[in-house]
N, C-alpha and C. Protein backbone atom coordinates (compact mmCIF):
# COMPACT_ATOMS: atom_id res chain seq x y z
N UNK A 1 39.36 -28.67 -59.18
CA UNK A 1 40.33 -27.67 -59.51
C UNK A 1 40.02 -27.09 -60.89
N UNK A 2 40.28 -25.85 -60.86
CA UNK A 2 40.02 -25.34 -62.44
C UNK A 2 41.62 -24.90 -63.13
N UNK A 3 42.04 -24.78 -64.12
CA UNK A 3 43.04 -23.95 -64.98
C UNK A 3 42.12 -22.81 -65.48
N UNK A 4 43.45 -21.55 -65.46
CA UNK A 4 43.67 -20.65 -65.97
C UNK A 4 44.52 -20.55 -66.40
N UNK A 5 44.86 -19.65 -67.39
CA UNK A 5 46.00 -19.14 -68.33
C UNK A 5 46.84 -18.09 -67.38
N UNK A 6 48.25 -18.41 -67.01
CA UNK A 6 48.86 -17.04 -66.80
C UNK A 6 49.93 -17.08 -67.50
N UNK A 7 49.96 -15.32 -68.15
CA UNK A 7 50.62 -14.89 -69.63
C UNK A 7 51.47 -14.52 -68.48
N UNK A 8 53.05 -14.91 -68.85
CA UNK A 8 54.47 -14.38 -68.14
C UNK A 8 55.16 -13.81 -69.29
N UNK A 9 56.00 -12.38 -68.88
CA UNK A 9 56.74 -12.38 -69.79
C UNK A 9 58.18 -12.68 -69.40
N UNK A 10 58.62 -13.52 -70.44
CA UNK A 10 60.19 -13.80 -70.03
C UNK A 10 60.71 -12.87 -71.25
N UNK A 11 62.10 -12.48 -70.93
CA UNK A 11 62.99 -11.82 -72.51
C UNK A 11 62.31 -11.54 -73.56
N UNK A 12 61.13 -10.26 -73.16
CA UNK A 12 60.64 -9.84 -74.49
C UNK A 12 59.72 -11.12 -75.08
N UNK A 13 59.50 -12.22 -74.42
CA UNK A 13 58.74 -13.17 -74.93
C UNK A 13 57.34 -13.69 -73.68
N UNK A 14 56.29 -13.48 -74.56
CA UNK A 14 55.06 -14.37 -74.04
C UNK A 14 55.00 -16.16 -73.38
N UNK A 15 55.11 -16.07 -72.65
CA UNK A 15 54.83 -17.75 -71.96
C UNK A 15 53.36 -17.86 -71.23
N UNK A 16 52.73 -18.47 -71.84
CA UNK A 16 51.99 -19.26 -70.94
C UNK A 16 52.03 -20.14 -70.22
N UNK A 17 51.63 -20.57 -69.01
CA UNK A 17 51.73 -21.10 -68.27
C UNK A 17 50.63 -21.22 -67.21
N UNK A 18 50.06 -22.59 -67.08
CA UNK A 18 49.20 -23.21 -66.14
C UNK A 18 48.70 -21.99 -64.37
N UNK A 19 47.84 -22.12 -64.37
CA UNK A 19 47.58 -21.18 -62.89
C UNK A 19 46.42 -21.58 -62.51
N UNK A 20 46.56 -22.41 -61.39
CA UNK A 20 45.52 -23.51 -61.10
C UNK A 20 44.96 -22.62 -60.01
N UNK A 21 43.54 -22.74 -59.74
CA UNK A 21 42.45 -21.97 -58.88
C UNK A 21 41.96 -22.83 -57.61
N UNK A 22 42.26 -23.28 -56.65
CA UNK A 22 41.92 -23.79 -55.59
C UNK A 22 40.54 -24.13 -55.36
N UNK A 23 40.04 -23.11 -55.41
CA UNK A 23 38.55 -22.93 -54.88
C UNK A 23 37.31 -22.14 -55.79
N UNK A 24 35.97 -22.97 -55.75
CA UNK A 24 34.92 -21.94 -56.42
C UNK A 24 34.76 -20.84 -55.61
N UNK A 25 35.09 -21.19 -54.59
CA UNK A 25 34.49 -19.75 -53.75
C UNK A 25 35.34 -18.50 -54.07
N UNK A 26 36.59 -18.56 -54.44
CA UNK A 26 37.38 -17.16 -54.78
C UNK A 26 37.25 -16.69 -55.66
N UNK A 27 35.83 -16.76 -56.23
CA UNK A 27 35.47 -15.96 -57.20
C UNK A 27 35.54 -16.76 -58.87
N UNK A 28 35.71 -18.04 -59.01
CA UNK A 28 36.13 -18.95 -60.46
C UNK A 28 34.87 -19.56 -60.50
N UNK A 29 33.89 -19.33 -60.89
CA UNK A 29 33.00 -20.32 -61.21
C UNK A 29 32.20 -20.49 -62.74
N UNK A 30 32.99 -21.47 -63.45
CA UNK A 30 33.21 -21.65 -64.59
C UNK A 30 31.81 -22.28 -65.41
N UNK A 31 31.16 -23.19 -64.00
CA UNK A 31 29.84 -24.11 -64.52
C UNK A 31 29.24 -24.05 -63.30
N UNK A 32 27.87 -24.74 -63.26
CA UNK A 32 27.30 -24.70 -62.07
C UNK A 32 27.49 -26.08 -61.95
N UNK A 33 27.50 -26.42 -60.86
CA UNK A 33 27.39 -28.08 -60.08
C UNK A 33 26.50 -28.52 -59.97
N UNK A 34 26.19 -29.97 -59.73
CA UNK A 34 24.80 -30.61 -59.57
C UNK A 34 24.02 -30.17 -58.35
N UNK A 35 24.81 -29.60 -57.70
CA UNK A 35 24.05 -29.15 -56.05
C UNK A 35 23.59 -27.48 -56.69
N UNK A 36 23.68 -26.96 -57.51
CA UNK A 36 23.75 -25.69 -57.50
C UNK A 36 21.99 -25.52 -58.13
N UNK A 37 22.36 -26.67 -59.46
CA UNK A 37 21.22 -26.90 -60.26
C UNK A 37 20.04 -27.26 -59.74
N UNK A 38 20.06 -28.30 -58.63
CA UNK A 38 19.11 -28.89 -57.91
C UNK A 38 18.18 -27.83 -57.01
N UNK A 39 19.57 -26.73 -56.30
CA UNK A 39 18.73 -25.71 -55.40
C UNK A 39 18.55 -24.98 -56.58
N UNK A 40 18.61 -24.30 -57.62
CA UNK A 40 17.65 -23.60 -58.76
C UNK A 40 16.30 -24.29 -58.98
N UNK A 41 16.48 -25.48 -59.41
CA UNK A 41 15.13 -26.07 -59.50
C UNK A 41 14.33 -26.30 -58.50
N UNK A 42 14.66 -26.66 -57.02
CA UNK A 42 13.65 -26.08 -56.04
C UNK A 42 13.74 -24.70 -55.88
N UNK A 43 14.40 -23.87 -55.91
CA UNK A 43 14.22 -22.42 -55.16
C UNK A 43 12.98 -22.19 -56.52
N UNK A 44 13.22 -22.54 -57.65
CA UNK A 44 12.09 -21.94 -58.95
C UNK A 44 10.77 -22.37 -58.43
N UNK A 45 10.59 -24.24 -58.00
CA UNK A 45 9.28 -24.30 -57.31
C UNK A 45 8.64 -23.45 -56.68
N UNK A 46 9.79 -23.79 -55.58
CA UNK A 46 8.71 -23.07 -54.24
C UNK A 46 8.61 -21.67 -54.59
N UNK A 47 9.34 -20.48 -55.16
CA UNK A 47 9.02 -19.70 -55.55
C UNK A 47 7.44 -20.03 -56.34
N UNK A 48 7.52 -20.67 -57.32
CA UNK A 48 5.89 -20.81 -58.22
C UNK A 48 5.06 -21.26 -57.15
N UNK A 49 5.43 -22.29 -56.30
CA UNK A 49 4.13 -22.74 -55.61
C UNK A 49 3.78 -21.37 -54.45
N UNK A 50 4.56 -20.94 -53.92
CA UNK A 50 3.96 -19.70 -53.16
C UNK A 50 3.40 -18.36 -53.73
N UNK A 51 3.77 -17.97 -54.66
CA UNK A 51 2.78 -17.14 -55.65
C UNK A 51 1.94 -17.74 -56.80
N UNK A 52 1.89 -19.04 -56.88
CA UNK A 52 1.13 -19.63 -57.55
C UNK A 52 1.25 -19.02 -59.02
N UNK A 53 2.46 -18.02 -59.65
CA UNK A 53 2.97 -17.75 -60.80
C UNK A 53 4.27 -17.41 -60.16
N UNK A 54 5.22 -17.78 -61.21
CA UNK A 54 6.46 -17.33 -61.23
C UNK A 54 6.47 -15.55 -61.90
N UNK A 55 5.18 -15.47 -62.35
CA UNK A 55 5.60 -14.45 -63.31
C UNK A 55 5.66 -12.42 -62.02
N UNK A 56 5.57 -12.73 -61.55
CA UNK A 56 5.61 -11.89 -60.18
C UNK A 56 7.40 -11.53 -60.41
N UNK A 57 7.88 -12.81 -59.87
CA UNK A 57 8.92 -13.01 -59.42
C UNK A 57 10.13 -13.43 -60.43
N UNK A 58 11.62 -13.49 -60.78
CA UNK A 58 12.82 -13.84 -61.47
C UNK A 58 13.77 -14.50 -60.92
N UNK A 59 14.39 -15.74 -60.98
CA UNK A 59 15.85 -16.04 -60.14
C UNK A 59 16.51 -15.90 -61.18
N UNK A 60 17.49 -14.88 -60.90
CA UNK A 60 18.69 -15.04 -61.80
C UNK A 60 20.12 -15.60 -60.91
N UNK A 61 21.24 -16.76 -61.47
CA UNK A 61 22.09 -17.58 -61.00
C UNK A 61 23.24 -16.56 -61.15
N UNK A 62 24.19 -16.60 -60.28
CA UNK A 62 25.71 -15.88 -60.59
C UNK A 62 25.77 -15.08 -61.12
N UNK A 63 25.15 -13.80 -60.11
CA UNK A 63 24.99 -12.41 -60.43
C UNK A 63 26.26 -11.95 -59.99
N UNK A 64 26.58 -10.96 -60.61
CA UNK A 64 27.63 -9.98 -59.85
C UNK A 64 27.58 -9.09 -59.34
N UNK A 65 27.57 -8.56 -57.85
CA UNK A 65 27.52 -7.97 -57.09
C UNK A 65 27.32 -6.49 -57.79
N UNK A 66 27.93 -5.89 -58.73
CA UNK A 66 27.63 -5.12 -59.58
C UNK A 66 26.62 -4.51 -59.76
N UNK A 67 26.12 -6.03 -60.88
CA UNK A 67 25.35 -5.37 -61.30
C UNK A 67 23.59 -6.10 -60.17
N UNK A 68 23.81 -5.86 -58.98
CA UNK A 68 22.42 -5.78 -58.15
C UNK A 68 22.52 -4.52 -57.54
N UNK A 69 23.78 -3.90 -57.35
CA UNK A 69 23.67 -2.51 -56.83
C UNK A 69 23.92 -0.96 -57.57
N UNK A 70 23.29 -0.42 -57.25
CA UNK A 70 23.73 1.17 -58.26
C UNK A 70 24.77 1.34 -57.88
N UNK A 71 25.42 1.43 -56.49
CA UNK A 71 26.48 2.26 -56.12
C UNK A 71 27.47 1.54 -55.22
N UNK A 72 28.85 1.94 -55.11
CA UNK A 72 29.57 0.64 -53.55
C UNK A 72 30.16 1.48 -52.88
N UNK A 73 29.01 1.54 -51.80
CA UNK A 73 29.02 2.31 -50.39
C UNK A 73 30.69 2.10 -49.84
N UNK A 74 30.88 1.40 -49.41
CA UNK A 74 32.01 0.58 -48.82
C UNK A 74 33.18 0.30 -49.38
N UNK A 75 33.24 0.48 -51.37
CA UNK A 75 34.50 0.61 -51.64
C UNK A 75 35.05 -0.60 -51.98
N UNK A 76 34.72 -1.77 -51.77
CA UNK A 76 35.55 -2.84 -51.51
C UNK A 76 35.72 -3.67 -52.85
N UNK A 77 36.85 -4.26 -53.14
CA UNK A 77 36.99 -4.85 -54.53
C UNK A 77 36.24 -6.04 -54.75
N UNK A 78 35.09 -6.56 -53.76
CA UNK A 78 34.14 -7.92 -54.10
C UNK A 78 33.22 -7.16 -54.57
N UNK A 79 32.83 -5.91 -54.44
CA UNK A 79 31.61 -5.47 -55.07
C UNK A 79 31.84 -5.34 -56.66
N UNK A 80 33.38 -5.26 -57.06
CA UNK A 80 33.65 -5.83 -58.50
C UNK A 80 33.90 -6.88 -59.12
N UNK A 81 34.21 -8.01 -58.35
CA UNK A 81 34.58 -9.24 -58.33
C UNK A 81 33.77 -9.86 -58.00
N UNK A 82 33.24 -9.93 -57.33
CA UNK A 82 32.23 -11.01 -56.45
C UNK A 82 30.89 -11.20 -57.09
N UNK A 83 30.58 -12.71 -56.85
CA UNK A 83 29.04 -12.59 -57.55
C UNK A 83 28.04 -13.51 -56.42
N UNK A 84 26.46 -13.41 -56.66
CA UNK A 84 25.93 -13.83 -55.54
C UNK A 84 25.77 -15.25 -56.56
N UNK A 85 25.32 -16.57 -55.70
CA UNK A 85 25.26 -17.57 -56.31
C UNK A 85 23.68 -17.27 -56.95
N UNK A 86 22.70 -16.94 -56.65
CA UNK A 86 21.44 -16.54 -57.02
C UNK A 86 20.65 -15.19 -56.41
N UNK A 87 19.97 -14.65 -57.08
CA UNK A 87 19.08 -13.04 -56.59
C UNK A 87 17.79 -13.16 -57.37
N UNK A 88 16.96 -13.04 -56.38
CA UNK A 88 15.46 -13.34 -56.53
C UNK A 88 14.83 -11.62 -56.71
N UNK A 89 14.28 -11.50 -58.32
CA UNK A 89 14.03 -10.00 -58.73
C UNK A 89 12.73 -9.84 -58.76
N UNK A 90 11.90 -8.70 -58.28
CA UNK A 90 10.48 -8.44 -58.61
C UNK A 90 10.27 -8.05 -59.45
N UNK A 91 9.61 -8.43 -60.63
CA UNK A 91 9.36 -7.88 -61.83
C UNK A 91 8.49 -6.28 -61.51
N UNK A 92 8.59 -5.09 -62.16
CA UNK A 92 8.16 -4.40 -61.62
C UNK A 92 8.11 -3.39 -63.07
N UNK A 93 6.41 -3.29 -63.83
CA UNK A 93 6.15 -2.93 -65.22
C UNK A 93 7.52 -3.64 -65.86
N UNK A 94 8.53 -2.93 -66.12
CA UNK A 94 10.08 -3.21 -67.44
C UNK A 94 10.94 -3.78 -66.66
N UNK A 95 10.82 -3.43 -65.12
CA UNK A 95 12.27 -3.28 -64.40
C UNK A 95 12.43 -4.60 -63.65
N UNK A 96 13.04 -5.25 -63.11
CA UNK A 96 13.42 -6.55 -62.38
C UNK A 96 13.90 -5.22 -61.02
N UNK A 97 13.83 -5.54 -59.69
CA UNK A 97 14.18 -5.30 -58.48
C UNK A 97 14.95 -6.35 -58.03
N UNK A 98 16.19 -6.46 -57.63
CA UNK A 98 16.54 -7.66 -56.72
C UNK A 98 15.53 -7.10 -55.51
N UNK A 99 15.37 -8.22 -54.75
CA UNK A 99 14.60 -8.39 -53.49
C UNK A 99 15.30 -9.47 -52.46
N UNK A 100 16.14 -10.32 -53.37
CA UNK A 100 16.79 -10.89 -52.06
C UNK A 100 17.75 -11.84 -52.73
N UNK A 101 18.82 -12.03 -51.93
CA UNK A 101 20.32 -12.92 -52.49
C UNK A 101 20.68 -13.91 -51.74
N UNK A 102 20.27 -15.18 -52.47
CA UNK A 102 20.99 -16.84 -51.86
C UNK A 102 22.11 -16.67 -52.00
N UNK A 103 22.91 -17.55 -51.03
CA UNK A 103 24.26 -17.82 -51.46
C UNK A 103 24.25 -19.74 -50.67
N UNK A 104 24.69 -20.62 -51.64
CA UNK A 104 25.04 -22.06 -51.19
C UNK A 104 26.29 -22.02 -50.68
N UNK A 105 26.54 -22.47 -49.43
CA UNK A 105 27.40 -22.34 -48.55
C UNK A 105 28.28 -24.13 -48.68
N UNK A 106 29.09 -24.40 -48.84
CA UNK A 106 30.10 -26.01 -48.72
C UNK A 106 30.70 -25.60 -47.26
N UNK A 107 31.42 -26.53 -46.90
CA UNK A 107 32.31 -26.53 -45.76
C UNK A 107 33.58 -25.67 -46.11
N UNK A 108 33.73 -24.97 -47.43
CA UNK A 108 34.91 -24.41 -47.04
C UNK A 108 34.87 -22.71 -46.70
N UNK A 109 33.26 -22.45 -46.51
CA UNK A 109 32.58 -21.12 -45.71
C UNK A 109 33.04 -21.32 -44.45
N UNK A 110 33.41 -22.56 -43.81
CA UNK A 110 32.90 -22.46 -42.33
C UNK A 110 34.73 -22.67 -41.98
N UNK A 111 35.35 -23.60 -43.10
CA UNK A 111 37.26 -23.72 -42.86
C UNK A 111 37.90 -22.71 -43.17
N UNK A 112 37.94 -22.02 -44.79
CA UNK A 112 38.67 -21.51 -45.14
C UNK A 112 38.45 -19.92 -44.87
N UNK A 113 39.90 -19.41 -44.62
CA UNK A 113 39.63 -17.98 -43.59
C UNK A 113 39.54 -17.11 -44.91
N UNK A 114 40.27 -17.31 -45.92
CA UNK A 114 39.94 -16.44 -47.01
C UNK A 114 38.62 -16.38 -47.64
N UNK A 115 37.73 -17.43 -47.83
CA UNK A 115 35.97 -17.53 -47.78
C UNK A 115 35.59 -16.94 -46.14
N UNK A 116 35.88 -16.86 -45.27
CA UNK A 116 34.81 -16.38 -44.36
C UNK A 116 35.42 -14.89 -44.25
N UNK A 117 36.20 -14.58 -44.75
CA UNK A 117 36.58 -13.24 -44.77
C UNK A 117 35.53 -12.37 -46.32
N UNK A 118 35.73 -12.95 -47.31
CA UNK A 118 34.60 -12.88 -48.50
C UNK A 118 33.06 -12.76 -48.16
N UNK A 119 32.48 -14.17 -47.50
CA UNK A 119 31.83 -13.84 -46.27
C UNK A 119 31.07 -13.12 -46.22
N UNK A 120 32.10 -12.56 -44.99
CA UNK A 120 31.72 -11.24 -44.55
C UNK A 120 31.44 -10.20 -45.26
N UNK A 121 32.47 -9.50 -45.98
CA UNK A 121 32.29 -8.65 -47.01
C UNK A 121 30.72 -8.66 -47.59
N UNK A 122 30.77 -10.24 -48.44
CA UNK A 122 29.13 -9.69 -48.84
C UNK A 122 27.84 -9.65 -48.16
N UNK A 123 28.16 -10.02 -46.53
CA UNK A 123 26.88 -9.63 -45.59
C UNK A 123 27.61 -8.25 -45.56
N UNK A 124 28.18 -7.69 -45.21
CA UNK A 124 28.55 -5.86 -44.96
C UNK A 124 27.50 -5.45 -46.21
N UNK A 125 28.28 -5.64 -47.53
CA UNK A 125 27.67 -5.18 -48.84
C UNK A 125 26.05 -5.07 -48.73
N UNK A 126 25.38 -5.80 -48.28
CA UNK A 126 24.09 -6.25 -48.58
C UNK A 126 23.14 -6.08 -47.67
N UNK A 127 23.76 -5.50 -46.76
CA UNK A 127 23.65 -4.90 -45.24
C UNK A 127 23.28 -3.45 -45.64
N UNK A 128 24.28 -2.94 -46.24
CA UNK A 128 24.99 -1.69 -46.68
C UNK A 128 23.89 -1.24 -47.50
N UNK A 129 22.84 -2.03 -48.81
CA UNK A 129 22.12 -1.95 -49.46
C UNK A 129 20.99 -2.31 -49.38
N UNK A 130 20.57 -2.64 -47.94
CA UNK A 130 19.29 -3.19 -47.58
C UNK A 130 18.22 -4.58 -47.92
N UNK A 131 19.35 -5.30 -49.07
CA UNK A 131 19.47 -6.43 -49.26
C UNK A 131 19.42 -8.08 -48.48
N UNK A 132 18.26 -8.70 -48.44
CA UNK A 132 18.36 -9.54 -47.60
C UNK A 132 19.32 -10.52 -48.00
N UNK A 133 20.38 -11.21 -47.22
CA UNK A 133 21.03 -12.01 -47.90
C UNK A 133 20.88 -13.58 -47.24
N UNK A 134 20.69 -14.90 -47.46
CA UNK A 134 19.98 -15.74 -47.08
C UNK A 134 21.02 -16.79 -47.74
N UNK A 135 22.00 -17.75 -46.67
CA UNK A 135 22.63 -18.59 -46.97
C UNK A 135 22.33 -19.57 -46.17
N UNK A 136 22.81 -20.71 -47.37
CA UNK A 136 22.10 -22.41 -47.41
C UNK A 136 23.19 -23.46 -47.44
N UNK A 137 22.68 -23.82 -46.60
CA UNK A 137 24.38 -24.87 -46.35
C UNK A 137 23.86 -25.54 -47.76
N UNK A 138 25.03 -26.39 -48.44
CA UNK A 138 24.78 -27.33 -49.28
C UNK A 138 23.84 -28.35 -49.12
N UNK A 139 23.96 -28.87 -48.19
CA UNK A 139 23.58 -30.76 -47.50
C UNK A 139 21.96 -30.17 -47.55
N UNK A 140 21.55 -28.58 -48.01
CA UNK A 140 19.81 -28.47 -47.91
C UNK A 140 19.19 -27.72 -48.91
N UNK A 141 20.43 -27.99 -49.94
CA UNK A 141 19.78 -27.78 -51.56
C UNK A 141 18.77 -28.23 -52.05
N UNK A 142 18.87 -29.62 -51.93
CA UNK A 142 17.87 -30.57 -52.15
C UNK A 142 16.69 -30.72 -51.02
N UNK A 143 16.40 -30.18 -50.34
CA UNK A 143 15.58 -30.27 -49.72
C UNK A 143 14.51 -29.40 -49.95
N UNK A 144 13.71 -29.21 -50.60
CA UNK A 144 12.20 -28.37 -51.40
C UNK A 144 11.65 -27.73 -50.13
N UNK A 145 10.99 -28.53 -48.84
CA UNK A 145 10.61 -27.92 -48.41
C UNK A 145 11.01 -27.09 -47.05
N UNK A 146 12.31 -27.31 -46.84
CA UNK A 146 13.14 -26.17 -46.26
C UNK A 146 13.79 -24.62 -46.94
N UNK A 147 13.40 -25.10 -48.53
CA UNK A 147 13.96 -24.47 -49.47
C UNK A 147 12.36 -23.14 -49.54
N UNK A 148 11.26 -23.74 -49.62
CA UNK A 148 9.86 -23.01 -49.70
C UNK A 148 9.80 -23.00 -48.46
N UNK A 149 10.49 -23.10 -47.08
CA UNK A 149 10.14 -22.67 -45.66
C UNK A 149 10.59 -21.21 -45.45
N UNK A 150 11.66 -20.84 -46.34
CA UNK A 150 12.80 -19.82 -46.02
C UNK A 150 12.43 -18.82 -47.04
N UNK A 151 11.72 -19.02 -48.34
CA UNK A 151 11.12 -18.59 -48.72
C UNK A 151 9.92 -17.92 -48.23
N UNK A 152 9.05 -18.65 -47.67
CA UNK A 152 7.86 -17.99 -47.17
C UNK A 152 7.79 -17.52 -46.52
N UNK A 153 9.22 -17.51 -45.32
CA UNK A 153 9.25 -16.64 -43.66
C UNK A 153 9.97 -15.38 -44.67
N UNK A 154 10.39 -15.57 -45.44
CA UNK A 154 10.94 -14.08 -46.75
C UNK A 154 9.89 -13.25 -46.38
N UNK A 155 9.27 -13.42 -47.41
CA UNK A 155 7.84 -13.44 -48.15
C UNK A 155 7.01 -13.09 -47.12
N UNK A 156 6.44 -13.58 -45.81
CA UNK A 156 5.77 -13.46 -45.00
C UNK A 156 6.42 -12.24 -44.08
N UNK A 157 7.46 -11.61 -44.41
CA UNK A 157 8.02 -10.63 -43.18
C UNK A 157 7.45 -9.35 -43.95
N UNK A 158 8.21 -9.67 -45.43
CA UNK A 158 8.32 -8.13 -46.26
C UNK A 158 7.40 -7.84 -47.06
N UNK A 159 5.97 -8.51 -47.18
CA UNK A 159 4.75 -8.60 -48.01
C UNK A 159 3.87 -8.11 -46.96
């Protein structure tokens, strides 16, 4: 569970007061988790071991939907709110390209209707922008070479 601050006003007066956040997935993600860190450090491998330089390629962690797109086709308030858990950029001369967006999936993608409604939204979004979007259950963070399998069927479609 995380805290937030919510400012109430009572009689011309400021109260704070506790406003507890349920879930990382609704958008609160304050730190990364040990599962989050683990799939960074393989997705960085197998990224290096399949171009044999990282320097090609960028993962940047808890992007915001924002800022990977110029424009929001669709309107929708996750394209201001929402962030991808990781986006893999082509370095390109100055410019970084996103080229493609992980998202680590827990069980509460597959329970909670307010996450599979979010979801959705950011397959529409990314759909919408020609964006491949590529989600990983948790339980195969740690797993390197399912992690460089999904990578390379990437890699092997759009190269």
């Amino acid at each position: 569970m995380y805290e937030l601050l919510n400012y109430v006003k009572s009689e011309g007066n400021t109260v704070v007061t506790p406003k507890e956040i349920n879930s990382r997935a609704l958008g609160i993600k304050p730190f990364s988790t040990e599962t989050e860190a683990a799939f960074l450090q393989n997705l960085t491998h197998a990224l290096e071991n399949i171009w044999l330089t990282q320097a090609k390629y960028t993962i940047h962690k808890e992007v915001a939907i924002s800022q990977v797109f110029d424009d929001n086709i669709g309107y929708e308030n996750l394209f201001y709110t929402g962030r991808f858990d990781f986006v893999i950029y082509e370095k390109v001369k100055e410019k970084e390209i996103p080229v493609l967006a992980v998202e680590l999936d827990g069980k509460e993608h597959l329970e909670d209707e307010a996450v599979k409604r979010r979801d959705a939204q950011k397959n529409k979004i990314c759909r919408e922008h020609n964006l491949q979007l590529i989600r990983v259950e948790n339980s195969y963070a740690r797993r390197y070479n399912y992690i460089k399998y999904i990578l390379m069927s990437y890699f092997a479609v759009k190269h």
